[in-house]
Each structure stands twice: as C-alpha cells, then as structure tokens.
PDB file of N, CA and C in Angstrom:
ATOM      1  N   UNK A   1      48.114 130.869  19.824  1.00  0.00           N
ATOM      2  CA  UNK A   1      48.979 129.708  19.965  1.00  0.00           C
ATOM      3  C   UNK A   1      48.276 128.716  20.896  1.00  0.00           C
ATOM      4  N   UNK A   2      47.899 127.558  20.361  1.00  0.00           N
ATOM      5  CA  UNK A   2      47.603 126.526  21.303  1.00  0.00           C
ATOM      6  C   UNK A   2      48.287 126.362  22.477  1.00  0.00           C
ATOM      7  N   UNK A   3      47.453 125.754  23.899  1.00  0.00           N
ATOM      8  CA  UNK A   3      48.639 125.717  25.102  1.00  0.00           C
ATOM      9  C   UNK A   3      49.583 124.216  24.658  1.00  0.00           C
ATOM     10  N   UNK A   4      50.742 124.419  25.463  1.00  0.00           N
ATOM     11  CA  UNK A   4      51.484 123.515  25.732  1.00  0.00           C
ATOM     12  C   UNK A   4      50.955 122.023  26.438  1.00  0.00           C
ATOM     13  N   UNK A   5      51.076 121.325  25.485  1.00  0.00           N
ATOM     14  CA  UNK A   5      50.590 119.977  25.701  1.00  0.00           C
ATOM     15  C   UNK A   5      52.067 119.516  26.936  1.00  0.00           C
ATOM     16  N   UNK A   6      50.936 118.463  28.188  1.00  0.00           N
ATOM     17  CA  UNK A   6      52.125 118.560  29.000  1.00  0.00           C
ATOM     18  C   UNK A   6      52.188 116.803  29.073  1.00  0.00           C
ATOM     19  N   UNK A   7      53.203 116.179  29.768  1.00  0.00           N
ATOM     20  CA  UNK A   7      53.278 114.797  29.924  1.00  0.00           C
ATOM     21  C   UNK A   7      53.773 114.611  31.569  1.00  0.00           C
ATOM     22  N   UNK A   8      53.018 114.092  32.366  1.00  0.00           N
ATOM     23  CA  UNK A   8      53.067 113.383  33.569  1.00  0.00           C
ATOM     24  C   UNK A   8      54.207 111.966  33.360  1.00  0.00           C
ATOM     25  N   UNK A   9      55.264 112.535  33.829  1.00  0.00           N
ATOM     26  CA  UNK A   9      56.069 110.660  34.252  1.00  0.00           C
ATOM     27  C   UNK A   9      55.512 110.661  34.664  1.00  0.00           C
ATOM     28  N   UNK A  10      56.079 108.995  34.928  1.00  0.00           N
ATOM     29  CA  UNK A  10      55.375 107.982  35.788  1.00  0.00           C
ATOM     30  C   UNK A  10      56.541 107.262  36.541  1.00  0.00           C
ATOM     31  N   UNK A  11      57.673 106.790  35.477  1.00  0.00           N
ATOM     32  CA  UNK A  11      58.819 106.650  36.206  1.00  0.00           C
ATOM     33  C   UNK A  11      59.957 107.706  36.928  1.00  0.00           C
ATOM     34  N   UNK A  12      60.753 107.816  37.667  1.00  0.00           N
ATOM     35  CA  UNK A  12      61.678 108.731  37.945  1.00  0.00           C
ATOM     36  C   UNK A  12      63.012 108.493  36.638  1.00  0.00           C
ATOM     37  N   UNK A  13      63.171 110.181  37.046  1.00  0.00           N
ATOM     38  CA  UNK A  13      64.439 110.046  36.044  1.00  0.00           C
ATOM     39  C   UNK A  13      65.995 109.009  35.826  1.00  0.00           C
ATOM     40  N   UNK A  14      65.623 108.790  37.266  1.00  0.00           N
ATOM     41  CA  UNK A  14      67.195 107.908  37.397  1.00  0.00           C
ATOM     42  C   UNK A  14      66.428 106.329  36.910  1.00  0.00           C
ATOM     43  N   UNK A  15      65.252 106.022  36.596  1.00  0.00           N
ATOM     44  CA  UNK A  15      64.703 104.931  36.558  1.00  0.00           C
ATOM     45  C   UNK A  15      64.823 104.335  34.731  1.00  0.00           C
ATOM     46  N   UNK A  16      64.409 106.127  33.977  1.00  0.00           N
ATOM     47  CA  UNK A  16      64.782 106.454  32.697  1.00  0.00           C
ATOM     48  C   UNK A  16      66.107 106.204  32.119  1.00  0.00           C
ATOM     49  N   UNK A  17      66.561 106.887  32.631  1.00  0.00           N
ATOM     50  CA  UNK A  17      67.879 106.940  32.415  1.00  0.00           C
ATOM     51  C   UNK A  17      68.702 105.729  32.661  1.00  0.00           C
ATOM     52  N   UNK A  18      68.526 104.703  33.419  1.00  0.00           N
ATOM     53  CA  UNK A  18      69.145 103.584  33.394  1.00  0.00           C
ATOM     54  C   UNK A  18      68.477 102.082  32.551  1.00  0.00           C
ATOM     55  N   UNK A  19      67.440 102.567  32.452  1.00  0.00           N
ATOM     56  CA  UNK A  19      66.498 101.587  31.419  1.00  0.00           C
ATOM     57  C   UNK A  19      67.036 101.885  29.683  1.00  0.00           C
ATOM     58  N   UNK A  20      66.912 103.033  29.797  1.00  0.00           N
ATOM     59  CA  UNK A  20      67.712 103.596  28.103  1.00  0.00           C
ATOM     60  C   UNK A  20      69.175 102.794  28.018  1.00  0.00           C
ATOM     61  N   UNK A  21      69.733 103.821  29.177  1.00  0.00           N
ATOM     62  CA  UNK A  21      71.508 102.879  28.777  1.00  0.00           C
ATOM     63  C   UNK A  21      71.486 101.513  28.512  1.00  0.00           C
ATOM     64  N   UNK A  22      70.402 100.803  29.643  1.00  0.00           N
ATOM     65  CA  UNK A  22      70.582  99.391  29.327  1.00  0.00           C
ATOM     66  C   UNK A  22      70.330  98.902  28.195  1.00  0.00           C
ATOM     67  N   UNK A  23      69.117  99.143  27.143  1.00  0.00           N
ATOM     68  CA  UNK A  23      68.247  98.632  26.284  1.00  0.00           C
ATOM     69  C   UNK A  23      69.306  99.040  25.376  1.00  0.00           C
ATOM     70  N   UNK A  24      70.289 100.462  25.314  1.00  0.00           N
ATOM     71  CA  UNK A  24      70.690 100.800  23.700  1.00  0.00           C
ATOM     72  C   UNK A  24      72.096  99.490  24.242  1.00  0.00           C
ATOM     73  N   UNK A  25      72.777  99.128  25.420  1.00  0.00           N
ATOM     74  CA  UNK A  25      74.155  98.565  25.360  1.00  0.00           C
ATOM     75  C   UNK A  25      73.354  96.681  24.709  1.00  0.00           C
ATOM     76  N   UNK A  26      72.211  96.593  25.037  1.00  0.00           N
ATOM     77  CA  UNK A  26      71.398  95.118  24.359  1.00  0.00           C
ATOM     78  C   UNK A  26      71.722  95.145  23.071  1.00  0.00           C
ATOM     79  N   UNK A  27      71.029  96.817  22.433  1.00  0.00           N
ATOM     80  CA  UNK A  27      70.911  96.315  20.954  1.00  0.00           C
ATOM     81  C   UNK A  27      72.010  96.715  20.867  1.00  0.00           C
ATOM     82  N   UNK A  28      73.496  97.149  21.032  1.00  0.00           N
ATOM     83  CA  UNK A  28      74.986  96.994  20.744  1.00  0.00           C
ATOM     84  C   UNK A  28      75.378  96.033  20.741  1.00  0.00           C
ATOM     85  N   UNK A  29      74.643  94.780  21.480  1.00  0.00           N
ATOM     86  CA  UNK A  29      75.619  93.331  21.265  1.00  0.00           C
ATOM     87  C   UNK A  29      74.923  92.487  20.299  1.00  0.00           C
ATOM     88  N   UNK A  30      74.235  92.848  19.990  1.00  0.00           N
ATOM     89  CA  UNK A  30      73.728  92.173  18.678  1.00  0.00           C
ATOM     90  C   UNK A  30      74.649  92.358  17.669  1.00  0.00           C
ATOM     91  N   UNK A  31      75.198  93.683  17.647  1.00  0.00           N
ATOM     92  CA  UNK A  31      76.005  93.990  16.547  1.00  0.00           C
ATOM     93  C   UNK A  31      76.940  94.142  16.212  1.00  0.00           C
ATOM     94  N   UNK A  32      77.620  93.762  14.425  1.00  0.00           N
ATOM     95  CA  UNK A  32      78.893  93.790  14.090  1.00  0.00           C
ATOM     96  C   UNK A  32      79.443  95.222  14.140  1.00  0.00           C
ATOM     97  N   UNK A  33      80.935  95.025  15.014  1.00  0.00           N
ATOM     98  CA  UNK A  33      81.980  96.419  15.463  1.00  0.00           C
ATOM     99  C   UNK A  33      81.333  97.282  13.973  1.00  0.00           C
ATOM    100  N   UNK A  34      81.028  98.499  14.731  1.00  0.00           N
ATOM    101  CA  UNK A  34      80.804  99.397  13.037  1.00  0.00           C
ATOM    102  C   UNK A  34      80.505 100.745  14.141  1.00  0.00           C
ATOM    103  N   UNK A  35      80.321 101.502  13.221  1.00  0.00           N
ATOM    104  CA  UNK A  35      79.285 103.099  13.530  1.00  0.00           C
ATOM    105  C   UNK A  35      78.222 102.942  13.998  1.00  0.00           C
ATOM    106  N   UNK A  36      77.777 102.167  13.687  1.00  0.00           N
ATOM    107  CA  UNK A  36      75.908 101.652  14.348  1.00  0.00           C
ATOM    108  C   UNK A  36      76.372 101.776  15.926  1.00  0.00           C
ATOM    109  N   UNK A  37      77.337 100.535  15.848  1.00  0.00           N
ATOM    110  CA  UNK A  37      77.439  99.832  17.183  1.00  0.00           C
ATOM    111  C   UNK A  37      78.054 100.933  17.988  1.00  0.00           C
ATOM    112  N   UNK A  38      78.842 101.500  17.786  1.00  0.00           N
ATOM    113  CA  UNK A  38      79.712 103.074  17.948  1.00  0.00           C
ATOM    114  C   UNK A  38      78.569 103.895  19.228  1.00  0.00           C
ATOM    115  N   UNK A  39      77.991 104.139  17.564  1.00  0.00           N
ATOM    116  CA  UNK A  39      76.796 105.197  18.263  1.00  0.00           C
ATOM    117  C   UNK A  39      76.137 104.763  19.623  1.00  0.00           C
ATOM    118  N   UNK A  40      75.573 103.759  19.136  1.00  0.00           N
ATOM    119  CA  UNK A  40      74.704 102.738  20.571  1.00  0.00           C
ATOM    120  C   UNK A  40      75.948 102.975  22.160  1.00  0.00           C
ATOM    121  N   UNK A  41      76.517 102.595  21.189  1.00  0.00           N
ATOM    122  CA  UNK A  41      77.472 102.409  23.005  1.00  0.00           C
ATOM    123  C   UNK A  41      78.085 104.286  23.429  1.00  0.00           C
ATOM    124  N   UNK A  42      77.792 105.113  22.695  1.00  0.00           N
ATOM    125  CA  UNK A  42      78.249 106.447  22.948  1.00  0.00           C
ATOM    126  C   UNK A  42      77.210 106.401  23.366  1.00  0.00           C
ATOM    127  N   UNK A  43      75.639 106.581  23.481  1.00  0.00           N
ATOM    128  CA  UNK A  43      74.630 107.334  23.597  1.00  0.00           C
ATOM    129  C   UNK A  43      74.517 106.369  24.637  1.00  0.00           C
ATOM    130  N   UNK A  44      74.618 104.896  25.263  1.00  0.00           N
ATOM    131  CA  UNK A  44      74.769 104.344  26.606  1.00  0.00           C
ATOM    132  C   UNK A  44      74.558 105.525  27.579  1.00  0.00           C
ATOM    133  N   UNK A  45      77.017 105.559  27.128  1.00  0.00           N
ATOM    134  CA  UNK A  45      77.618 106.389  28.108  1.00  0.00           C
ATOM    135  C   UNK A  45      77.315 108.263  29.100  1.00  0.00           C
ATOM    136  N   UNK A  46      76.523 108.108  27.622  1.00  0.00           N
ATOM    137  CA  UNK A  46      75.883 109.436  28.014  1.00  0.00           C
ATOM    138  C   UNK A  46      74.844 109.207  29.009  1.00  0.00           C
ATOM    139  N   UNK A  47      73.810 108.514  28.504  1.00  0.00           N
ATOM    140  CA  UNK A  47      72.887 108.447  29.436  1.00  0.00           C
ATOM    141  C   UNK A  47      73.344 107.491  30.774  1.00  0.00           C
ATOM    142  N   UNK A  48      74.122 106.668  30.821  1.00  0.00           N
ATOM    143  CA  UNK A  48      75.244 106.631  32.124  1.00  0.00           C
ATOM    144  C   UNK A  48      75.560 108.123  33.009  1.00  0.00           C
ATOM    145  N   UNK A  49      76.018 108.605  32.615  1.00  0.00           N
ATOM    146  CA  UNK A  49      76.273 110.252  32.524  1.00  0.00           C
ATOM    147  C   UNK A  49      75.968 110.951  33.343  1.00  0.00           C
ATOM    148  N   UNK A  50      74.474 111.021  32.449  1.00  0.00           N
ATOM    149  CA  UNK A  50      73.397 111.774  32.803  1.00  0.00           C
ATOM    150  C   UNK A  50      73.080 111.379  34.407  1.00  0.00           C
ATOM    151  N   UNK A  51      72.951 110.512  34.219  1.00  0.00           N
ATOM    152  CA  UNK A  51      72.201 109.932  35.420  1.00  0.00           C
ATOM    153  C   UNK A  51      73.393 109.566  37.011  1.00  0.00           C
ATOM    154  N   UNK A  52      74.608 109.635  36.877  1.00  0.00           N
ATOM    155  CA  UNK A  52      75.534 110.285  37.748  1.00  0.00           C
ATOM    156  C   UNK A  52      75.723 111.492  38.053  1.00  0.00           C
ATOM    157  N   UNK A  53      75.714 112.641  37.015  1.00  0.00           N
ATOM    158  CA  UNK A  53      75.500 113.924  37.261  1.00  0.00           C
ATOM    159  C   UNK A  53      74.030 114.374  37.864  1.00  0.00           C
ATOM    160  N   UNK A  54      73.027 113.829  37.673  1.00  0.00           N
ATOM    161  CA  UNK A  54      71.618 114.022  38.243  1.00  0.00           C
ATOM    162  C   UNK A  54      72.378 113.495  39.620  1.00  0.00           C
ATOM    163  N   UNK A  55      72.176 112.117  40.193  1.00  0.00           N
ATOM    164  CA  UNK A  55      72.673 111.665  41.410  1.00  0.00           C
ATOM    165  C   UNK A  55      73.699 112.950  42.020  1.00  0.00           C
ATOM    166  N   UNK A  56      74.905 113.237  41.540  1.00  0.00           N
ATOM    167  CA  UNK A  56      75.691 114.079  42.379  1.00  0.00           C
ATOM    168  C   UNK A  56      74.771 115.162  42.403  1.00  0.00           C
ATOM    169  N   UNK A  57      74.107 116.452  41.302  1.00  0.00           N
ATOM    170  CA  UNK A  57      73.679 117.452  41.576  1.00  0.00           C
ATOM    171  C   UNK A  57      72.448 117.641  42.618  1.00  0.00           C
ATOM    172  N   UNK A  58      71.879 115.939  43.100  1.00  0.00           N
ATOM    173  CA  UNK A  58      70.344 115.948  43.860  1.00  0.00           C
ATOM    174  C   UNK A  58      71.096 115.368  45.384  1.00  0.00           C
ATOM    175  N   UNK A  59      72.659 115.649  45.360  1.00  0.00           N
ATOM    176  CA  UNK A  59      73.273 114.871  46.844  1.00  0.00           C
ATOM    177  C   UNK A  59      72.827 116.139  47.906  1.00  0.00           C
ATOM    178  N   UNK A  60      72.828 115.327  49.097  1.00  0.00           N
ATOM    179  CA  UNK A  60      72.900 116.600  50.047  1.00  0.00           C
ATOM    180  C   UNK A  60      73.755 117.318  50.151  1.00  0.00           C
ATOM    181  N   UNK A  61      75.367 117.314  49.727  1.00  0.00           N
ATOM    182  CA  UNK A  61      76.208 117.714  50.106  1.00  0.00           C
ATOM    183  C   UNK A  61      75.850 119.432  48.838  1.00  0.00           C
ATOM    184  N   UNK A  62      74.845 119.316  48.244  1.00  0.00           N
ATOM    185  CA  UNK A  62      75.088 120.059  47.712  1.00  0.00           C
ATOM    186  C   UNK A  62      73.963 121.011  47.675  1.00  0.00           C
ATOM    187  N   UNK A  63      73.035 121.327  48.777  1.00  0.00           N
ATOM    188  CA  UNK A  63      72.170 122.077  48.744  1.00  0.00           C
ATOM    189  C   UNK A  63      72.488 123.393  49.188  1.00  0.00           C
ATOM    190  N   UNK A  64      71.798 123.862  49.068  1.00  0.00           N
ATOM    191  CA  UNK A  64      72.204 125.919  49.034  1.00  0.00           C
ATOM    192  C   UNK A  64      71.665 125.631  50.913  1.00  0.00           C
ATOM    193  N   UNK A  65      72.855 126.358  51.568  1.00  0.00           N
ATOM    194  CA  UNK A  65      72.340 127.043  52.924  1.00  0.00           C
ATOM    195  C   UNK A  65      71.009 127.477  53.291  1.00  0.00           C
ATOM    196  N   UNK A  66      70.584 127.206  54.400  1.00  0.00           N
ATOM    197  CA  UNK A  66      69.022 127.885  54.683  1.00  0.00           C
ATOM    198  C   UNK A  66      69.479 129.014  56.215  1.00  0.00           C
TER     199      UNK A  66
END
C-alpha cells in the first residue's frame, strides 16, 4: 500500500471554516428561493457550527486537570 499522502494547512481551522460559510451564504444570494439555495444556506449553518463547537471544545474552561 502506498504511504498516506499528507497536506500541511496553512490557514487555521476557525479561519476555514468561516471563509466557507461566508463564500457558500454569497453564492445563496445570487439565488432564486429553491433547494439549491436551501442547501447553500444549510451547509453555511453547519460550518457556522462547526466552528463554535471547535471555539467552545479549544476554551479553557474545558481542559482536563493536570
């Protein structure tokens, strides 16, 4: 089995994750109310989401005891 090809970010995840939401809620206003537009603005919210649940799970309030 060939090794695992790997990929270096470059941006941080919360940097990802808010560049996506933004770009898919752009191409949602281009468009007429439908399923297209649906989808776009669900897959936003998610990656909205995502990137609040990253923020709370990386808070201090939530690190394991030393």
């Amino acid at each position: 089995m060939p090794p695992r090809r790997r990929f270096k970010q470059v941006e941080t995840l919360e940097y990802r994750l808010t560049a996506e939401a933004a770009n898919l809620r752009k191409q949602a206003e281009g468009l007429a109310p439908g399923v297209r537009r649906d989808e776009l603005l669900r897959k936003a919210r998610q990656a909205e989401t995502a990137f609040q649940m990253n923020d709370w799970l990386s808070s201090p309030g939530l690190q394991p005891p030393k």
